[in-house]
C-alpha atoms as a PDB file:
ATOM      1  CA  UNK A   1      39.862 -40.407  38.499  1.00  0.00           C
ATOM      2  CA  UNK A   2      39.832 -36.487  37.813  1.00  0.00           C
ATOM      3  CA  UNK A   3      38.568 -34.591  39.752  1.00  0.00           C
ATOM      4  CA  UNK A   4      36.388 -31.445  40.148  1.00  0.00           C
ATOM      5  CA  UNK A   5      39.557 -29.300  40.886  1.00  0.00           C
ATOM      6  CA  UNK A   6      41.472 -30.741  37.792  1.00  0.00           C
ATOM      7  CA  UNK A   7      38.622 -29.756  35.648  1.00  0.00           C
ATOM      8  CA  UNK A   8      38.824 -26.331  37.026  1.00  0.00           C
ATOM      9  CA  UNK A   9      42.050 -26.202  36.306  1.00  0.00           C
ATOM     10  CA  UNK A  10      41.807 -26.738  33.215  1.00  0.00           C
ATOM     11  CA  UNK A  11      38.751 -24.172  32.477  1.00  0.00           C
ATOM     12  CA  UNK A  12      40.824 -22.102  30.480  1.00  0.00           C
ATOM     13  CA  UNK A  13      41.683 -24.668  27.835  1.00  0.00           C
ATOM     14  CA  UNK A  14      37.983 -25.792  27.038  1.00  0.00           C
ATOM     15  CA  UNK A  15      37.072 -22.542  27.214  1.00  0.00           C
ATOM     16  CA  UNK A  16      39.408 -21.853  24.210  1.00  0.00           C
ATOM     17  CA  UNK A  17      38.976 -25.004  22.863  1.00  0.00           C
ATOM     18  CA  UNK A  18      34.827 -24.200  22.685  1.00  0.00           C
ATOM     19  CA  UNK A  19      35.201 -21.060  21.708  1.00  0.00           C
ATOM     20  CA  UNK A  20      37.035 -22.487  18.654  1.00  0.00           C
ATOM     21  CA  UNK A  21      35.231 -25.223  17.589  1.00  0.00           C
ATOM     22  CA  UNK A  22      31.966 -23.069  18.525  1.00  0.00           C
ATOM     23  CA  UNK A  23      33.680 -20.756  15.594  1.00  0.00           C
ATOM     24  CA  UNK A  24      33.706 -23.572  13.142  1.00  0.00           C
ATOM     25  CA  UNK A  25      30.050 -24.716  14.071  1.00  0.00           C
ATOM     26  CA  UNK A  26      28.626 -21.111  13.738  1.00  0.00           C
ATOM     27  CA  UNK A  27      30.732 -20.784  10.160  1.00  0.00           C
ATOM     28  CA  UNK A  28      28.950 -24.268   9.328  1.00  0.00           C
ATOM     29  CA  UNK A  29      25.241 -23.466  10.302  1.00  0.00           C
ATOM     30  CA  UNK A  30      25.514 -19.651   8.558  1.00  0.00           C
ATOM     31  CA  UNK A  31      26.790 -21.540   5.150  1.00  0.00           C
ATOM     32  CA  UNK A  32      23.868 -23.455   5.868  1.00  0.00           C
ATOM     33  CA  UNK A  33      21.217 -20.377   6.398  1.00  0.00           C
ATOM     34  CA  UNK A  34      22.756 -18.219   2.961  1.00  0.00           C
ATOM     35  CA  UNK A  35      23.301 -21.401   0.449  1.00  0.00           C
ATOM     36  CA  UNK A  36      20.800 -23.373   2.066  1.00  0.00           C
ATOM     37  CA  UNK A  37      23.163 -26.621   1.897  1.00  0.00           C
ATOM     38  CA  UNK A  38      25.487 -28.359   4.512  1.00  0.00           C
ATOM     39  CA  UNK A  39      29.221 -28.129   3.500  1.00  0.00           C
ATOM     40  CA  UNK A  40      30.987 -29.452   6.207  1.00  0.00           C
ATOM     41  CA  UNK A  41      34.341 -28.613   4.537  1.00  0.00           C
ATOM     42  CA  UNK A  42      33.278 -25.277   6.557  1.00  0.00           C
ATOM     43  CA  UNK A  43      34.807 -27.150  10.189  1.00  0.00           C
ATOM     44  CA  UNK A  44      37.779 -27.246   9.210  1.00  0.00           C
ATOM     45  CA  UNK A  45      38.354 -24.295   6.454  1.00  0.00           C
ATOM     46  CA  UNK A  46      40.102 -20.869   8.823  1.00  0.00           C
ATOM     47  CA  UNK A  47      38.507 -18.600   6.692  1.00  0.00           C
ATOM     48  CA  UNK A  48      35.522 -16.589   6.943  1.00  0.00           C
ATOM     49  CA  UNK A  49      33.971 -15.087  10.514  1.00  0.00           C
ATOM     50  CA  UNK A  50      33.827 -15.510  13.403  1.00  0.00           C
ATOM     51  CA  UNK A  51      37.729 -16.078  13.129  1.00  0.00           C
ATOM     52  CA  UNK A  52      38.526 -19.468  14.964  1.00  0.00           C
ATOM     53  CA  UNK A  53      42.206 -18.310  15.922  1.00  0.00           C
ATOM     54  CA  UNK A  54      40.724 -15.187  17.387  1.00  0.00           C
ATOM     55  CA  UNK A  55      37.837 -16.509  18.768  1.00  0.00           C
ATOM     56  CA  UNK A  56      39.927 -19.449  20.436  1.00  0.00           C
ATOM     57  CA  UNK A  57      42.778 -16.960  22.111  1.00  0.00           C
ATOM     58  CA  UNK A  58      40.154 -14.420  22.926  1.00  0.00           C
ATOM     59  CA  UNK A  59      38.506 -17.062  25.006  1.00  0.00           C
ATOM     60  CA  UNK A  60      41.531 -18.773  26.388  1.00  0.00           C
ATOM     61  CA  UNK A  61      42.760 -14.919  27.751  1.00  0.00           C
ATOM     62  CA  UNK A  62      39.763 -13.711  29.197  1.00  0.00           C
ATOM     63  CA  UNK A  63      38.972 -17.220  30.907  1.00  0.00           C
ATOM     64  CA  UNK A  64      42.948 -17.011  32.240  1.00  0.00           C
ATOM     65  CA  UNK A  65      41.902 -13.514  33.346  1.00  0.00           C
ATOM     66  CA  UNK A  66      38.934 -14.621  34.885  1.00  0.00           C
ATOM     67  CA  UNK A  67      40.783 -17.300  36.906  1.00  0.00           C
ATOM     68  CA  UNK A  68      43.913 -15.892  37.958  1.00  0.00           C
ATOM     69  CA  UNK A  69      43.093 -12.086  37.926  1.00  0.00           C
ATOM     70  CA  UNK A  70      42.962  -9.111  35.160  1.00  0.00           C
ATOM     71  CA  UNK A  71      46.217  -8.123  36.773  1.00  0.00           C
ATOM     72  CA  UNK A  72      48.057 -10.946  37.098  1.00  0.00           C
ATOM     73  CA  UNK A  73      51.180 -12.203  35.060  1.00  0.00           C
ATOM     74  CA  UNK A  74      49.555 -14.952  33.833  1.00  0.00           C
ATOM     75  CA  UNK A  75      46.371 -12.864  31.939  1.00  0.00           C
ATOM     76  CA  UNK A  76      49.511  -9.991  30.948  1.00  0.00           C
ATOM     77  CA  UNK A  77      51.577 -12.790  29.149  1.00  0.00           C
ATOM     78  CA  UNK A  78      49.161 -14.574  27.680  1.00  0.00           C
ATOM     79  CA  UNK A  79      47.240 -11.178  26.252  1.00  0.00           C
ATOM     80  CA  UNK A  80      50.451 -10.347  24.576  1.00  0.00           C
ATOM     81  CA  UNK A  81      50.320 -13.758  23.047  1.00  0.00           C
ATOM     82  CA  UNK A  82      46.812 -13.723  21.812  1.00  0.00           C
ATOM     83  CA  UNK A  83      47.850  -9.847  20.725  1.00  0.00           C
ATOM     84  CA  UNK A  84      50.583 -11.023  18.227  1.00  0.00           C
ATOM     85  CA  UNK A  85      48.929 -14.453  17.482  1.00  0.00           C
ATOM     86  CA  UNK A  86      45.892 -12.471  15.971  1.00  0.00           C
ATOM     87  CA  UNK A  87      47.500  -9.327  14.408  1.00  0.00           C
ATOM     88  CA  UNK A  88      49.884 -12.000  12.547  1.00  0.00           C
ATOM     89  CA  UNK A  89      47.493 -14.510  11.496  1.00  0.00           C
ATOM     90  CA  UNK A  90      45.556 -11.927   9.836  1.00  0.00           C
ATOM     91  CA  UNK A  91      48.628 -10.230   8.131  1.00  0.00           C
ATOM     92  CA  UNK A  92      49.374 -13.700   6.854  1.00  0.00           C
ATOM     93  CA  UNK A  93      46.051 -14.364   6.399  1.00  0.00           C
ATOM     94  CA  UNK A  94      45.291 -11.556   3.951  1.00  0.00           C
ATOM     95  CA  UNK A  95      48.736 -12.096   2.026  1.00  0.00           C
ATOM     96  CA  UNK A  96      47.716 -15.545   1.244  1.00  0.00           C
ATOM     97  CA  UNK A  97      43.993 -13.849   0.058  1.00  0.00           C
ATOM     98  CA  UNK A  98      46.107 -11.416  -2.238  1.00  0.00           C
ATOM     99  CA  UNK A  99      48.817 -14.549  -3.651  1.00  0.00           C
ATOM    100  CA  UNK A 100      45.252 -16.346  -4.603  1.00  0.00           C
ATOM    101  CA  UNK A 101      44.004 -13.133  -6.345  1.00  0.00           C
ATOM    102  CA  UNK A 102      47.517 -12.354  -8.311  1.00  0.00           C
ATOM    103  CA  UNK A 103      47.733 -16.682  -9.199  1.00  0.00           C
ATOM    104  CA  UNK A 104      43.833 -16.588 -10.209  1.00  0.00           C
ATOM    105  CA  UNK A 105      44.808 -13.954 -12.613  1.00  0.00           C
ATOM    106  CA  UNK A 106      48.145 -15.352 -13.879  1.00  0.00           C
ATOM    107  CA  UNK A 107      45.720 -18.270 -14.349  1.00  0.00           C
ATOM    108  CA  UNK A 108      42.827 -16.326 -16.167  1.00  0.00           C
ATOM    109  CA  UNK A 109      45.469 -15.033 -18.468  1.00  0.00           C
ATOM    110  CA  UNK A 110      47.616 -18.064 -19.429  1.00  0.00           C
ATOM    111  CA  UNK A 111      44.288 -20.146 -19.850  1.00  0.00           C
ATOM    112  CA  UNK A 112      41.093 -17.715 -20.339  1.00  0.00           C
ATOM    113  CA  UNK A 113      38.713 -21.123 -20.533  1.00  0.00           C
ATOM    114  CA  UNK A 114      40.233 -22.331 -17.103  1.00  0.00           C
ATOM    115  CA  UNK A 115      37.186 -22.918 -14.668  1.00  0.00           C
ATOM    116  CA  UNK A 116      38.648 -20.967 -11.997  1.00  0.00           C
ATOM    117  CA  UNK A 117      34.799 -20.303 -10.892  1.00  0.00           C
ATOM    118  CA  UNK A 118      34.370 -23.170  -9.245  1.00  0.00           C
ATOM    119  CA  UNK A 119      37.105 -22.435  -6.644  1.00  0.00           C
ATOM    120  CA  UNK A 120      35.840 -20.251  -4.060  1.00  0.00           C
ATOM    121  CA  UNK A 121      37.933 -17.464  -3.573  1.00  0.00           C
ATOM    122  CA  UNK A 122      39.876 -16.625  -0.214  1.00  0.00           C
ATOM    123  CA  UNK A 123      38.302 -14.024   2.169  1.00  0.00           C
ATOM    124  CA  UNK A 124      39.855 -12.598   4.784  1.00  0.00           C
ATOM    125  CA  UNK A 125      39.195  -9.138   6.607  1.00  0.00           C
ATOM    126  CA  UNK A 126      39.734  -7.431   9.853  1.00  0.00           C
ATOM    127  CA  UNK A 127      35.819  -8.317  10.137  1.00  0.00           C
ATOM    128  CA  UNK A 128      36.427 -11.623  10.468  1.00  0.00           C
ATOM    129  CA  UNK A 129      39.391 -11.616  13.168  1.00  0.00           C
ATOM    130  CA  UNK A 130      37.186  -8.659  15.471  1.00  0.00           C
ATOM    131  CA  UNK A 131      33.785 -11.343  15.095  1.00  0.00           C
ATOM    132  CA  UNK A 132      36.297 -14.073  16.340  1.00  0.00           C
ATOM    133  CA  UNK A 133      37.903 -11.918  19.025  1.00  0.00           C
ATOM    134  CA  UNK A 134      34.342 -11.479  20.533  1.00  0.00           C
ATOM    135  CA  UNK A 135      33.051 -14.785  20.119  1.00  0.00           C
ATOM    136  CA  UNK A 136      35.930 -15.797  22.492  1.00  0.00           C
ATOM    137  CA  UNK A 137      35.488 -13.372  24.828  1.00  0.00           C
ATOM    138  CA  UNK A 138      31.565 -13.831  25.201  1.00  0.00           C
ATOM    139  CA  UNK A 139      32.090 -17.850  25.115  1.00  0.00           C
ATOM    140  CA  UNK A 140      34.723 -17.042  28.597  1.00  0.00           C
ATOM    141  CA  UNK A 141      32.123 -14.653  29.632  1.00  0.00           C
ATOM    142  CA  UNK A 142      29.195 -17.148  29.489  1.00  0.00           C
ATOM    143  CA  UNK A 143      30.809 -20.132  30.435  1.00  0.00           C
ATOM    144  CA  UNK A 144      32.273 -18.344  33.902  1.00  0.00           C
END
């Protein structure tokens, strides 16, 4: 049987784990508010804000900071983490935006009829990562 403590324990993990799939679920109801249609492709598609990588770290670091103390080993290691996880996922993130662009127009020139509007093209911006970052951090702050 677990136990209160055990779930304590463990706070950090769900909070990142809600903060990510809270992420998703916010991505899903805004496609629903601007196109005014349900695409659930939109739980499990990384781009677009709030950022689920950022928004899932952000929460998982301030909810370690929260238990084991903003100066504690634990919080500094797994900042610098979360630091590096983020700044790299968007570097990476916005290459594979710019590879789509250059391959749309390889595409658009090889075969001018190709129906490359039907493919929704890749976003991905600093916006999106920062919207993530505090979506994390308010979901640890909220769920304290």
């Amino acid at each position: 049987m677990i136990d209160l403590e055990t779930i304590r324990a463990t706070r950090p993990l769900w909070v990142g784990v809600i903060a990510g799939v809270g992420a998703q679920t916010l991505k899903l109801i805004s496609f629903l508010w601007l196109e005014k249609r349900i695409n659930f492709r939109r739980l499990v598609e990384t781009d677009g804000a709030p950022n689920m990588h950022a928004a899932a770290f952000a929460g998982l670091s301030v909810a370690i900071g929260q238990e084991t103390g903003f100066g504690s080993i634990n919080f500094a290691v797994v900042t610098c983490f979360t630091t590096l996880v983020t700044v790299d996922m968007w570097n990476v993130k916005r290459a594979a935006s710019h590879q789509a662009e250059v391959v749309d127009l390889i595409l658009i020139r090889l075969r001018p009829h190709h129906p490359l509007a039907e493919r929704r093209p890749l976003s991905y911006s600093v916006l999106d990562v920062m919207t993530g970052t505090v979506f994390g951090v308010a979901t640890a702050l909220l769920t304290r």
